[in-house]
Protein backbone atom coordinates (compact mmCIF):
# COMPACT_ATOMS: atom_id res chain seq x y z
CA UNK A 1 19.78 5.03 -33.31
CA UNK A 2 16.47 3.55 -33.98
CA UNK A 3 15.74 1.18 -36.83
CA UNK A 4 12.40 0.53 -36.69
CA UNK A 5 9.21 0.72 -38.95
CA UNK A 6 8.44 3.73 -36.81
CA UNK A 7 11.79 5.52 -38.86
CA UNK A 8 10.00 4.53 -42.52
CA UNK A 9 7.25 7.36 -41.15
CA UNK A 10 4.95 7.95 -44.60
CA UNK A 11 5.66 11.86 -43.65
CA UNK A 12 8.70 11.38 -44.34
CA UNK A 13 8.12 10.22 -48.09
CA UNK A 14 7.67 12.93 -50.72
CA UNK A 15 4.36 13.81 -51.37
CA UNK A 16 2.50 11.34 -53.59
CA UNK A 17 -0.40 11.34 -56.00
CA UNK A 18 -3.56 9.22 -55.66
CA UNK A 19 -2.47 7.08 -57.92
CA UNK A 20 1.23 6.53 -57.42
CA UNK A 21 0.01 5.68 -53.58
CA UNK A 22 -2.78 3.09 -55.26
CA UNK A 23 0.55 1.50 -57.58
CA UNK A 24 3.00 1.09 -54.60
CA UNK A 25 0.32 0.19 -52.51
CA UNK A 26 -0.76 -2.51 -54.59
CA UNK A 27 2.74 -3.73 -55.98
CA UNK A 28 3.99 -4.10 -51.74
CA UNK A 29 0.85 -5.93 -51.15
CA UNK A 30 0.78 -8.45 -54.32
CA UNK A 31 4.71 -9.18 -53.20
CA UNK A 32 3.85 -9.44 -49.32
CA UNK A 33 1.44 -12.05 -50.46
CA UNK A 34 3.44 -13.86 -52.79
CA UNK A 35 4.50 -17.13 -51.37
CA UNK A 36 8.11 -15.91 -53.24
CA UNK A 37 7.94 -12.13 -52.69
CA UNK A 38 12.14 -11.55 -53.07
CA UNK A 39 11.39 -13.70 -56.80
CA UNK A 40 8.49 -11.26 -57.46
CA UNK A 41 10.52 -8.06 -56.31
CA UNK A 42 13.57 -9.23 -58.75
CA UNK A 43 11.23 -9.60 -61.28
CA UNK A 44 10.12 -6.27 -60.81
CA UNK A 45 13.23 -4.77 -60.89
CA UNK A 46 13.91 -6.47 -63.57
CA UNK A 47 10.99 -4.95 -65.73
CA UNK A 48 12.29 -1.25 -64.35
CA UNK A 49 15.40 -2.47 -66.04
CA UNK A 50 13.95 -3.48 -69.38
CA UNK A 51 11.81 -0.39 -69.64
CA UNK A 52 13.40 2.43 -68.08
CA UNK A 53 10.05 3.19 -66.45
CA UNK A 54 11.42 4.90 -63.68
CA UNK A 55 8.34 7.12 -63.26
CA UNK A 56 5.80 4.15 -63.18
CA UNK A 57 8.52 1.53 -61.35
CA UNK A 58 11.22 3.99 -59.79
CA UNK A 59 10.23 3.40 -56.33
CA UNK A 60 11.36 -0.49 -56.65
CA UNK A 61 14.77 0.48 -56.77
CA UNK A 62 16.75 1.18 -53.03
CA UNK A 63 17.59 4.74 -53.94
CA UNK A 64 14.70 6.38 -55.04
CA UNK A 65 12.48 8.79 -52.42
CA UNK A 66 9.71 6.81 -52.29
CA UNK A 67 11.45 3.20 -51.88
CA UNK A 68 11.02 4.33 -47.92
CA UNK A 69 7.26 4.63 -48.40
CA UNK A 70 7.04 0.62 -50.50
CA UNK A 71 8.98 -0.98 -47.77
CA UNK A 72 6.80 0.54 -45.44
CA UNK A 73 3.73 -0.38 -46.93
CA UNK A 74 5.25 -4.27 -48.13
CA UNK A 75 6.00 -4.69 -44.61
CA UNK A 76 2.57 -3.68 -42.79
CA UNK A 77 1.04 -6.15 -45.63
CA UNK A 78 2.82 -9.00 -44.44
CA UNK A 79 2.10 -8.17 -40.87
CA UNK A 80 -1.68 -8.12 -41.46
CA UNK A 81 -1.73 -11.37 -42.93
CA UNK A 82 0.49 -12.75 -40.02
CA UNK A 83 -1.55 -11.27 -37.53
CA UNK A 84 -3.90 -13.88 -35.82
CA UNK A 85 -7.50 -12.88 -36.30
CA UNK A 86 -10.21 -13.02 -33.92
CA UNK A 87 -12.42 -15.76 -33.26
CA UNK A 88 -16.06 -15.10 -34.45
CA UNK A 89 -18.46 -14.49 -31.74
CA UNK A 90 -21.38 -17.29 -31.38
């Protein structure tokens, strides 16, 4: 069985509004860039905890449809940072 990125396929993910793509998409990339994203996620979690926003924060949480879909998304973040970029042409 595969386990690669390729399996976290954003088909796969419910459909999404605009804006719950624009949240996720912004919360993976603010913790990709976070010099301590795993701090940042539990912090996260933490505030789903407090609130009970499951509708704004669900997709934090390992068992929710569109956790698939965050991972996804935290994980191409860090990969475009990592990736070396090209030297400017002269």
């Amino acid at each position: 069985m595969e386990t690669s990125a390729a399996m976290l396929d954003h088909r796969a993910v419910p459909s999404l509004s605009a804006e719950e793509k624009r949240r996720i998409e912004r919360v993976a990339r603010c913790v990709a860039r976070d010099r301590d994203g795993h701090l940042t996620e539990r912090l996260l979690l933490r505030l789903l905890s407090i609130t009970r926003n499951g509708r704004r924060w669900g997709f934090l949480a390992a068992d929710h449809p569109l956790h698939p879909y965050y991972l996804q998304q935290k994980v191409s973040e860090r990969c475009r940072i990592l990736r070396p970029r090209p030297a400017a042409d002269r």
